[in-house]
Protein backbone atom coordinates (compact mmCIF):
# COMPACT_ATOMS: atom_id res chain seq x y z
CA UNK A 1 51.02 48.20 47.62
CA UNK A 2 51.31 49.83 46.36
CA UNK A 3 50.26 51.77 42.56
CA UNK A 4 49.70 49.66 40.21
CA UNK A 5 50.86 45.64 40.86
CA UNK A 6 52.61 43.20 38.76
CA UNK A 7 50.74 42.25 36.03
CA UNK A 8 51.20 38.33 34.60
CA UNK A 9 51.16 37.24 38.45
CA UNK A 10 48.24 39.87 38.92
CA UNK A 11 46.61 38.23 35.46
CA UNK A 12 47.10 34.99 36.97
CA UNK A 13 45.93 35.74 40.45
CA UNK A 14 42.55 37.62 38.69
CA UNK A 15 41.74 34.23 37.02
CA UNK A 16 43.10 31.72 39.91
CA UNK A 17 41.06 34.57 42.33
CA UNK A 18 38.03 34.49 40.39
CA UNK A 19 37.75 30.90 40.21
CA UNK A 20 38.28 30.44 43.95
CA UNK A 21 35.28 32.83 44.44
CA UNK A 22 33.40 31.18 42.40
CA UNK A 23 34.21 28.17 44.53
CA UNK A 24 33.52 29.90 47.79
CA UNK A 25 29.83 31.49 46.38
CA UNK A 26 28.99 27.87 44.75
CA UNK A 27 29.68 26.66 48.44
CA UNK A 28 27.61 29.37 50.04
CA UNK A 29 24.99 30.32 47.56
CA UNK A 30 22.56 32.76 48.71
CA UNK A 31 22.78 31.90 52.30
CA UNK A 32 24.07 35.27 52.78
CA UNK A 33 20.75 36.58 52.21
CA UNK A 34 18.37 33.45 53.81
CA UNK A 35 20.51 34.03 57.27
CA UNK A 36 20.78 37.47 57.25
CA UNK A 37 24.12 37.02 58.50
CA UNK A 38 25.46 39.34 55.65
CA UNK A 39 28.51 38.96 53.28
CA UNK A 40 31.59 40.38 52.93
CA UNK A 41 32.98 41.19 49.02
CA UNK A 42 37.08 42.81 49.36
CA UNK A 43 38.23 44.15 46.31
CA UNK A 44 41.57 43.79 47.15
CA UNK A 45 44.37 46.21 45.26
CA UNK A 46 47.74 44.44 46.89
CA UNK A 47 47.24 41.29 44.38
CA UNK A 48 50.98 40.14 45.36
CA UNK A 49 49.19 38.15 48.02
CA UNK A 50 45.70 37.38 46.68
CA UNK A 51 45.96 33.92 46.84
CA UNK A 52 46.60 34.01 50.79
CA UNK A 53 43.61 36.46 51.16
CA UNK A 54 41.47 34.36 49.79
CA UNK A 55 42.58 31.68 52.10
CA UNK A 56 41.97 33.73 54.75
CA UNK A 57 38.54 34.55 53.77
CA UNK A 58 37.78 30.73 53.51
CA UNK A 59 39.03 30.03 56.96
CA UNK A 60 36.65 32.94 57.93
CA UNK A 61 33.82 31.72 56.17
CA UNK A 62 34.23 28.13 57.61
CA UNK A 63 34.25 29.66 61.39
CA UNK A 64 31.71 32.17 61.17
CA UNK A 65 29.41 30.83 58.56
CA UNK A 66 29.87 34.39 56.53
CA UNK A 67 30.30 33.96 53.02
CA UNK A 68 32.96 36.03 51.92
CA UNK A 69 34.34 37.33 48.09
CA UNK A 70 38.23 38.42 47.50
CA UNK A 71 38.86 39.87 44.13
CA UNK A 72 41.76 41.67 42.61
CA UNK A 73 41.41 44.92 40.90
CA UNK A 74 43.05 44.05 37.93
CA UNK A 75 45.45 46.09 36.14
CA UNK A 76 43.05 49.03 36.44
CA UNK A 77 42.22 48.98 40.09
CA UNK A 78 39.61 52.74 39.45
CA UNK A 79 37.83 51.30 36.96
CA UNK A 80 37.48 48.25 38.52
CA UNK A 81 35.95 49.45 41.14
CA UNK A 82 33.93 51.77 39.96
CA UNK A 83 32.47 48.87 37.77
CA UNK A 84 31.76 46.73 40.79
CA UNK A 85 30.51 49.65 42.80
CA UNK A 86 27.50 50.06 40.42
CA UNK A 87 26.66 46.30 40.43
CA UNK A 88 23.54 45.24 43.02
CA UNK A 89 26.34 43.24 44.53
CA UNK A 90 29.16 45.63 45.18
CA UNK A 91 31.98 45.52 47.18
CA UNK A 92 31.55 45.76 50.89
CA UNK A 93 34.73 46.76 51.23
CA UNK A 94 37.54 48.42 49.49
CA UNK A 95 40.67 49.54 49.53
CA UNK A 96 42.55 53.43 49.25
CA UNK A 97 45.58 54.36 48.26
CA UNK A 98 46.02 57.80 49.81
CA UNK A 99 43.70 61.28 50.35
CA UNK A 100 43.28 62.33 46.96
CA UNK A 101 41.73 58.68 45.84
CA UNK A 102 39.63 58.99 49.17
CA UNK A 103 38.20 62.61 48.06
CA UNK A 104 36.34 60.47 45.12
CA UNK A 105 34.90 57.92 47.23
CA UNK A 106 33.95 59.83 50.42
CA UNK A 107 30.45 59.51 50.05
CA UNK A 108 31.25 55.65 50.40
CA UNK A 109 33.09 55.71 53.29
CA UNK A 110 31.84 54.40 56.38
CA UNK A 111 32.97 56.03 60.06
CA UNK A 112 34.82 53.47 61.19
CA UNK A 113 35.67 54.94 64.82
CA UNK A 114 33.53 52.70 66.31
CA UNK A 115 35.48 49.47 64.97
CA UNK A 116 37.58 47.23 66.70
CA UNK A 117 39.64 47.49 63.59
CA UNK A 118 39.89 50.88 64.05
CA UNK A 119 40.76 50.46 68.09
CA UNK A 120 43.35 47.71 67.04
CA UNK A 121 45.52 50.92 65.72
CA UNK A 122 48.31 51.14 67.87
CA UNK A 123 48.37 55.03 68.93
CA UNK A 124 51.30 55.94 66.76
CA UNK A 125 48.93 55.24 63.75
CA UNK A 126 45.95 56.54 64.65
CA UNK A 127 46.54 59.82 63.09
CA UNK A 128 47.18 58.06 59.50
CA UNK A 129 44.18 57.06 59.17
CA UNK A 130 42.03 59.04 56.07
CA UNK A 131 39.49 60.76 57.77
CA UNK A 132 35.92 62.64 56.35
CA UNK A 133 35.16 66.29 56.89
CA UNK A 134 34.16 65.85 59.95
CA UNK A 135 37.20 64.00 60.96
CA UNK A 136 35.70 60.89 61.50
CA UNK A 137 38.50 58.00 60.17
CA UNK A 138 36.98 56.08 57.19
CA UNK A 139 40.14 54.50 56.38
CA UNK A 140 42.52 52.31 58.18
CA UNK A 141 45.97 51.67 56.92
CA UNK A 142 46.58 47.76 57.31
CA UNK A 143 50.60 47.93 56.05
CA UNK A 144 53.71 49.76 56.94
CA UNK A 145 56.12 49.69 53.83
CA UNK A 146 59.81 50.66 53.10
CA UNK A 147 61.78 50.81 50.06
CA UNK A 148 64.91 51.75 48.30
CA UNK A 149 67.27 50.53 45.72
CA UNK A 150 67.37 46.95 46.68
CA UNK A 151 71.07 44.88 46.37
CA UNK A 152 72.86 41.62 45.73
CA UNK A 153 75.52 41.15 48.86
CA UNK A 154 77.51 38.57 46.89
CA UNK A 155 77.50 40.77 43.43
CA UNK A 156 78.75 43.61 45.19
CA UNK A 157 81.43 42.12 47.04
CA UNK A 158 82.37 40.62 43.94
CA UNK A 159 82.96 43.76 43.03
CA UNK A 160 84.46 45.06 45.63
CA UNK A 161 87.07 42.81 45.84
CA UNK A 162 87.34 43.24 41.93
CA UNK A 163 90.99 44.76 40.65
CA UNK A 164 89.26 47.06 38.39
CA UNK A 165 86.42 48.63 41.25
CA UNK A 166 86.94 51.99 42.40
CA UNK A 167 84.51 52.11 45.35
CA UNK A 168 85.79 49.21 47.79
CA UNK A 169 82.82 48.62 50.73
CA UNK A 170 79.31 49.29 51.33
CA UNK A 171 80.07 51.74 53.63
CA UNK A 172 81.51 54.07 51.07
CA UNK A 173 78.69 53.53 49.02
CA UNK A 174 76.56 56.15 50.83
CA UNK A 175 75.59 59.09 47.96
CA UNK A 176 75.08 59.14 44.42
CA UNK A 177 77.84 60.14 43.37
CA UNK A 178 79.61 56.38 44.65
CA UNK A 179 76.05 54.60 43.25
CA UNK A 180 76.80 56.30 39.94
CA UNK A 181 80.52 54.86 39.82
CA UNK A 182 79.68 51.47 41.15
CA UNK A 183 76.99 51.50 38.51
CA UNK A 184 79.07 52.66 35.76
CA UNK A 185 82.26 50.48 36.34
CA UNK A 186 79.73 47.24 37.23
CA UNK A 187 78.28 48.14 33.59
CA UNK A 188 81.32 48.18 32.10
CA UNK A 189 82.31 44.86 33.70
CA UNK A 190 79.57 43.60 33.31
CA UNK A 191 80.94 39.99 31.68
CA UNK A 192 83.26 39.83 34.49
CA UNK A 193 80.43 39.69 37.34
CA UNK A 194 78.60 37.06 34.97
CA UNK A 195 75.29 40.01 35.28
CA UNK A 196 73.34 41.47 32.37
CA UNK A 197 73.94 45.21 33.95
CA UNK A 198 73.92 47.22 37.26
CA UNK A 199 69.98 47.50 37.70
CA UNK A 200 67.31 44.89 36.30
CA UNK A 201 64.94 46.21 34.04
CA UNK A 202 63.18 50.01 34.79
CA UNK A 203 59.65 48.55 33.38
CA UNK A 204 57.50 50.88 32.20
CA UNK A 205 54.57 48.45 32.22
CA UNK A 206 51.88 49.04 34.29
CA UNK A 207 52.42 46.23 36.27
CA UNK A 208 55.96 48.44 37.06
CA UNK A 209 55.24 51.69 36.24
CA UNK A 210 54.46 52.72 40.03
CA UNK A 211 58.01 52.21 40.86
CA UNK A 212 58.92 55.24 39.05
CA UNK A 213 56.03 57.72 38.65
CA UNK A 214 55.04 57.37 42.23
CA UNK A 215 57.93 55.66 44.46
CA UNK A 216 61.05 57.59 42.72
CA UNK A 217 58.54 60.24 42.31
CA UNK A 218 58.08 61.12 45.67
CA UNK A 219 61.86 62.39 46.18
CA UNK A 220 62.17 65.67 44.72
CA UNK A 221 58.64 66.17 46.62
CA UNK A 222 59.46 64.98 49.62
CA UNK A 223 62.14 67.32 49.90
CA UNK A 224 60.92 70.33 48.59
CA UNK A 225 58.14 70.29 51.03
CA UNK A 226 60.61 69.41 53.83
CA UNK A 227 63.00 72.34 53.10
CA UNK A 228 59.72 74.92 53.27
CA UNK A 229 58.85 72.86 56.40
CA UNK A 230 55.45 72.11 55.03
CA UNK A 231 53.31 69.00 56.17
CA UNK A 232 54.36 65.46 55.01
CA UNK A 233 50.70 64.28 55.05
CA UNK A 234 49.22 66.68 52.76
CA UNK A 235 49.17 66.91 49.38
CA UNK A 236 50.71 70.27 48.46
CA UNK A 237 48.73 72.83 45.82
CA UNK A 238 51.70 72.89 43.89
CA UNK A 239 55.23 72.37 43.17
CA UNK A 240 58.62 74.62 42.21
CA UNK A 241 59.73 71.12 41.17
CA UNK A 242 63.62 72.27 42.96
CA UNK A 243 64.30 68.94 43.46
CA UNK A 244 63.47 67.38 40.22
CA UNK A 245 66.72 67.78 38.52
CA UNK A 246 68.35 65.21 41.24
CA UNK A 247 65.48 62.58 40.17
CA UNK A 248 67.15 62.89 36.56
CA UNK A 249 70.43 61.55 37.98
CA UNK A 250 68.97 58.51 39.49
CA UNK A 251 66.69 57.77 36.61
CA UNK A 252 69.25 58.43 33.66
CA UNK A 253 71.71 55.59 35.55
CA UNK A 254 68.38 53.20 35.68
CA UNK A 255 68.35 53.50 31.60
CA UNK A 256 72.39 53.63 31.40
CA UNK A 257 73.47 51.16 33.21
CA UNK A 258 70.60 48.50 32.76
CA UNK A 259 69.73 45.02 32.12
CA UNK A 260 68.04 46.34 28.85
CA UNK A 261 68.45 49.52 26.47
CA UNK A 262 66.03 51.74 26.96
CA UNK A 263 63.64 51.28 24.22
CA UNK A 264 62.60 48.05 25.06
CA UNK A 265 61.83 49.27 28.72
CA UNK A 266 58.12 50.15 27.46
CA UNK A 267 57.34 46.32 27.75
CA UNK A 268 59.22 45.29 30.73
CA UNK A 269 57.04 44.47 33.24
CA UNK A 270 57.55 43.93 37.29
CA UNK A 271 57.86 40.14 36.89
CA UNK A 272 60.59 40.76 34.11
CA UNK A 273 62.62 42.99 36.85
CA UNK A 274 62.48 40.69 39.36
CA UNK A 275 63.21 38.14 37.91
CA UNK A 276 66.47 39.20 36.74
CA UNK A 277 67.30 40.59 39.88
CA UNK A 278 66.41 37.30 41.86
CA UNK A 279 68.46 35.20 39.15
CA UNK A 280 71.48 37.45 39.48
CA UNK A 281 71.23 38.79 35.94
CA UNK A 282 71.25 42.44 38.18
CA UNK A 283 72.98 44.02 40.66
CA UNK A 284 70.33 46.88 41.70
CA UNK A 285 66.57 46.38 42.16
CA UNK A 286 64.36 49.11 43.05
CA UNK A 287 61.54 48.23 45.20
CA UNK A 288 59.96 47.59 48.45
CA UNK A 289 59.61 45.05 51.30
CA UNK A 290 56.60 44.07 49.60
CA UNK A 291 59.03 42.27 47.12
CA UNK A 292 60.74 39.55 49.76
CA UNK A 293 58.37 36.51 48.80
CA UNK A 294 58.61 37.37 44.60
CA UNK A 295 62.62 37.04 45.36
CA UNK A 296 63.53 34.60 48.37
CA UNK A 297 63.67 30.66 47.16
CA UNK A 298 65.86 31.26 44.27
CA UNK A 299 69.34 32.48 43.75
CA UNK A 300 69.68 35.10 45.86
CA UNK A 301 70.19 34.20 49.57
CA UNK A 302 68.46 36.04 52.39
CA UNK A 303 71.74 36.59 54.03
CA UNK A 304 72.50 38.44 50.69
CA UNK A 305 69.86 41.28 50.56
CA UNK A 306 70.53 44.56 51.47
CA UNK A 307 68.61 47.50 50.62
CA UNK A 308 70.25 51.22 49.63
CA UNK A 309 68.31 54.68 50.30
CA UNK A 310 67.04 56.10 46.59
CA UNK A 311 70.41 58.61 46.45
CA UNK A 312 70.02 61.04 43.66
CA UNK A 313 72.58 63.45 44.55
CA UNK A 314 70.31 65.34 47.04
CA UNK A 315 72.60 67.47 49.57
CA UNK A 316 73.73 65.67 53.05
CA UNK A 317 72.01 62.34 51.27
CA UNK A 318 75.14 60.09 53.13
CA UNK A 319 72.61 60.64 56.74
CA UNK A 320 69.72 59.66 53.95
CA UNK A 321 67.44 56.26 54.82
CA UNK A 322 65.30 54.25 53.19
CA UNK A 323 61.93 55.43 51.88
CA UNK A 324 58.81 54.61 54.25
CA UNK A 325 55.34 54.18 52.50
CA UNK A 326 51.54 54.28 54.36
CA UNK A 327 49.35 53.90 50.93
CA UNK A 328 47.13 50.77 51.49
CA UNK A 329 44.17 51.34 53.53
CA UNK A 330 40.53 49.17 54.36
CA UNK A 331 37.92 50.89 53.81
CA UNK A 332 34.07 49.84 54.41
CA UNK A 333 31.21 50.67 52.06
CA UNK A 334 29.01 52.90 53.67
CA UNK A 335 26.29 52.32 50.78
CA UNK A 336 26.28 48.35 51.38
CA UNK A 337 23.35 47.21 53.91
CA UNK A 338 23.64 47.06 57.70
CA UNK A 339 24.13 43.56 57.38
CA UNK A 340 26.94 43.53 54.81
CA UNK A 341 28.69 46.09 56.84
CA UNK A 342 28.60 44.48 59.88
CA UNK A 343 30.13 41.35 58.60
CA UNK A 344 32.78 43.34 56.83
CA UNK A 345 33.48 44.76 60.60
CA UNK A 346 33.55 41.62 61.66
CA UNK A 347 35.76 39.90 59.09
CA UNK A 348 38.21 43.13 59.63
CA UNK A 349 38.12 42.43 63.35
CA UNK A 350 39.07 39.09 62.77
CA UNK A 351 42.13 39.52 60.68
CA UNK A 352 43.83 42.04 63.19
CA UNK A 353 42.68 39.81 65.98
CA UNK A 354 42.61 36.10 65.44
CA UNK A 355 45.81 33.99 66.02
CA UNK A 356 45.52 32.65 62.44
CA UNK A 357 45.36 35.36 60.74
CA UNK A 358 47.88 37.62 62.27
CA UNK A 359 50.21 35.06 62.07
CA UNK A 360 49.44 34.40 58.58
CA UNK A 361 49.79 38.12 57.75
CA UNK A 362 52.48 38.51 59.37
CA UNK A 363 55.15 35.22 58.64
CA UNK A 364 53.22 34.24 55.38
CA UNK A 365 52.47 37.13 53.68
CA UNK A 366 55.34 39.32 55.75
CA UNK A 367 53.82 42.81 56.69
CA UNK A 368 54.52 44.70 59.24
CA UNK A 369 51.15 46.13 60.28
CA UNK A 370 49.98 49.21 62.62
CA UNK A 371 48.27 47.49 65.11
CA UNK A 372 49.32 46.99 68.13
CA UNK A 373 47.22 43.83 68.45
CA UNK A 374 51.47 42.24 66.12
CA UNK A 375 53.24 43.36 68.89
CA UNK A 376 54.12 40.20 70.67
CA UNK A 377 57.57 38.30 69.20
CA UNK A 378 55.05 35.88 67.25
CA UNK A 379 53.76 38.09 65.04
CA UNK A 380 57.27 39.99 63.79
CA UNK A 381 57.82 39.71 60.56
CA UNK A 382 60.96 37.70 59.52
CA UNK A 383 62.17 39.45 56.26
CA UNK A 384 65.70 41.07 55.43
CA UNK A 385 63.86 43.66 53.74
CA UNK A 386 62.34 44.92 56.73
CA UNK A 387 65.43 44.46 58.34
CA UNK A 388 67.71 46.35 57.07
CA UNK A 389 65.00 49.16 57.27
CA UNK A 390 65.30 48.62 61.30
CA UNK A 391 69.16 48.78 60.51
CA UNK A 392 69.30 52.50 59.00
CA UNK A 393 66.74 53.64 61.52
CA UNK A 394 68.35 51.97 64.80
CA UNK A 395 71.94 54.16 62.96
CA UNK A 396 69.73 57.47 63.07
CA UNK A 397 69.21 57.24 59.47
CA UNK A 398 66.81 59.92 58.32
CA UNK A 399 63.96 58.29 56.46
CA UNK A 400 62.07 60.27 53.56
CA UNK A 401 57.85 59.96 53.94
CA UNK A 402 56.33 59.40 50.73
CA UNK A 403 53.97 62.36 49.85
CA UNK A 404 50.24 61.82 48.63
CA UNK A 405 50.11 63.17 44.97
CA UNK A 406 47.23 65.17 43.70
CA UNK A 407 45.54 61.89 41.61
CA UNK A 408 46.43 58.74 39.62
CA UNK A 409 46.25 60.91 36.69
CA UNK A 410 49.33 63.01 37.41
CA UNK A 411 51.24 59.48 37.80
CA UNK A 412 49.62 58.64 34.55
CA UNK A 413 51.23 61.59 32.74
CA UNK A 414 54.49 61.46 34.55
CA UNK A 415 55.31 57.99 34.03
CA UNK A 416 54.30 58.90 29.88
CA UNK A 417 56.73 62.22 30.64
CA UNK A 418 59.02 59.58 31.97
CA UNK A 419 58.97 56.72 28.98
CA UNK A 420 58.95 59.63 26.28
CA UNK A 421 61.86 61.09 27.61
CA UNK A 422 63.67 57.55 27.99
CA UNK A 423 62.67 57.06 24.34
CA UNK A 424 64.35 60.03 23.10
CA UNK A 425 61.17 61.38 22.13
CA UNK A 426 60.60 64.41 25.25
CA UNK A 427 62.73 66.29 27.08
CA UNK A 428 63.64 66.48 30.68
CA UNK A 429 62.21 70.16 30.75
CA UNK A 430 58.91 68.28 29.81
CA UNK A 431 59.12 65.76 32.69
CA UNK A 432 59.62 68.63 34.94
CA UNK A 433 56.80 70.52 33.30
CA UNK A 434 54.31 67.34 33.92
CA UNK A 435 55.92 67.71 37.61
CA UNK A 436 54.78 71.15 38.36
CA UNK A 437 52.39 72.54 36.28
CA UNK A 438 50.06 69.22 35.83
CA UNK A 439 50.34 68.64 39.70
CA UNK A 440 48.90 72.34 40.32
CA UNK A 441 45.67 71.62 37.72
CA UNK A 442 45.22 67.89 39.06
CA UNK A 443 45.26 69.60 42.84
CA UNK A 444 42.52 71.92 41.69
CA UNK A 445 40.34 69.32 39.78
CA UNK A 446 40.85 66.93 42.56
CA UNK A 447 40.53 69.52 45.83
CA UNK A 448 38.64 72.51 44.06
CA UNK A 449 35.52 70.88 42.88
């Protein structure tokens, strides 16, 4: 997904990666070149899962003869692959994150209409693809994402059932102001429930960082833009930043009530936070479906996760859902040689299409894609994460888009806005300054130039 990802299993799966490809080229060679059947080289940005791409790409290689190259981006995904993008031997495919990272590498993007990856869309998806100025689609989204404020059943009705809890079921936990007590009074008890506080670590590492500067971040924007009934899909020019005060609310109970005090946050990464969530050290987790495989196996049953909406104290929030996220997309490099892009086609047709893969993508790696090529019961995904997404949407639950920010640098400088202000060393008139007034000057060096 999503921002930045996880960085010792990310560190690991760079090295594990990289010697797997190393395997796969010694294998291969330059055959790639002798046949003329081309090569395919993804440098893949959802690293949560790189070990299963790469399998993929093997079993691809071994039916088609192709030689194909996964790689992770590494903890710096842009300048990763803007280093590989000026080697001989660049990537022949790529992925996006949104528009604004797309306006950079338009000139790389190839049409893809013609595709069978792009046909595999189901029609309900066709429209979120990235498209050039001529409104040709040059990037497919591959994964449909939801998040929220992820729980521990058995903790909670511990809790519950507790002498000393004020809020008694999960049904009355529906707004912030019942997170905040639940929170508070499982912080305070916090010997009792045998946890190390209400939410696992808020890492500010940049293996965690997009958690907060782009996934909590989206909130106050998402509804600001809704209450001027502005478009969900664009990136606005700027921001009033009304909504920015309820974000404080939900971030000052992640550094309140925590496993950790807030000045060690700064080294926390996403392993650390999951870790004590999936160990019962913490209640609360924020995060997404993308999460499932880090957590299942350990001490926390399926049958025991349930995910809230983000609640920050927004207006009418109890008819709030979760949080739904498009932000990984494939896109082909236009500059590589007819060859390499056809094979990149082809490999992309595959993994929509072939019975392997899809049901690799879907059981093993657990996404729930766009195309309508998952639609039979064989290829659902079987993850309580996604769930209890279908839950708050089959109740009418209204579910809040995340909105495409102006660049990677405004997250940059939010999630420093963010940690500074944790720190005691900014203000929360800062953060909201970094909200507004650097989101209007990214939007003009980003959609101006």
């Amino acid at each position: 997904m999503l921002g930045s990802l996880r960085t010792c299993k990310r560190v690991l799966g760079i090295i594990s990666v990289a010697a797997l490809s190393v395997a796969m080229f010694g294998a291969c060679g330059s055959s790639s070149a002798d046949s003329g059947t081309g090569r395919v080289y993804y440098l893949n940005k959802k690293a949560e899962e790189q070990s299963t791409w790469v399998k993929l790409g093997q079993q691809f290689q071994k039916e088609t003869g192709i030689p194909v190259q996964i790689q992770t981006g590494g903890n710096d995904y842009d300048a990763t692959l803007r280093s590989e993008m000026a080697k001989q031997k660049a990537p022949t495919m790529f992925q996006a994150d949104g528009p604004s990272f797309m306006k950079s590498w338009t000139s790389y993007a190839a049409d893809l209409s013609g595709t069978t990856l792009y046909k595999s869309l189901s029609s309900e998806y066709k429209d979120s693809s990235l498209t050039n100025d001529s409104g040709k689609p040059i990037a497919v989204p591959y994964a449909v994402e939801s998040y929220g404020i992820i729980y521990n059943k058995a903790l909670l009705k511990k809790y519950f059932d507790s002498s000393w809890s004020s809020v008694k079921s999960i049904s009355d936990l529906n707004n912030f102001k019942a997170l905040k007590k639940v929170a508070d009074e499982i912080q305070a008890h916090k010997s009792d429930l045998g946890v190390k506080g209400a939410f696992s670590s808020a890492g500010m590492d940049t293996s965690s960082l997009f958690r907060y500067n782009y996934h909590m971040a989206t909130n106050p924007v998402y509804f600001e833009v809704k209450s001027k009934n502005e478009s969900v899909t664009k990136v606005p020019k700027s921001l009033k930043g009304t909504y920015v005060k309820y974000m404080k609310n939900l971030w000052d109970l992640y550094l309140k009530d925590s496993t950790v005090v807030p000045s060690a946050i700064s080294g926390k990464t996403m392993d650390d936070s999951a870790a004590e969530f999936s160990t019962g050290q913490a209640v609360f987790f924020q995060d997404g479906t993308w999460s499932y495989n880090d957590i299942k196996d350990q001490s926390v049953s399926d049958s025991d996760l349930g995910v809230l909406p983000m609640y920050m104290g927004v207006p009418n929030e109890e008819d709030q859902g979760l949080n739904q996220v498009i932000s990984n997309y494939w896109v082909v490099n236009s500059k590589a040689s007819t060859a390499d892009q056809k094979a990149t086609e082809k490999f992309l047709a595959w993994l929509v299409n072939s019975k392997d893969s899809r049901k690799t993508i879907s059981q093993t790696m657990g996404l729930v894609t766009p195309f309508k090529t998952f639609d039979s019961s064989e290829y659902q995904v079987s993850n309580p994460l996604v769930a209890a997404n279908r839950e708050y949407e089959k109740a009418g639950k209204k579910s809040v888009t995340l909105i495409p920010d102006p660049s990677h640098q405004w997250e940059e400088d939010l999630g420093s806005a963010l940690l500074s202000y944790a720190q005691g060393k900014g203000s929360w008139s800062s953060v909201k300054k970094v909200y507004t007034d650097n989101w209007a000057s990214e939007y003009k060096l980003t959609y101006d130039n």
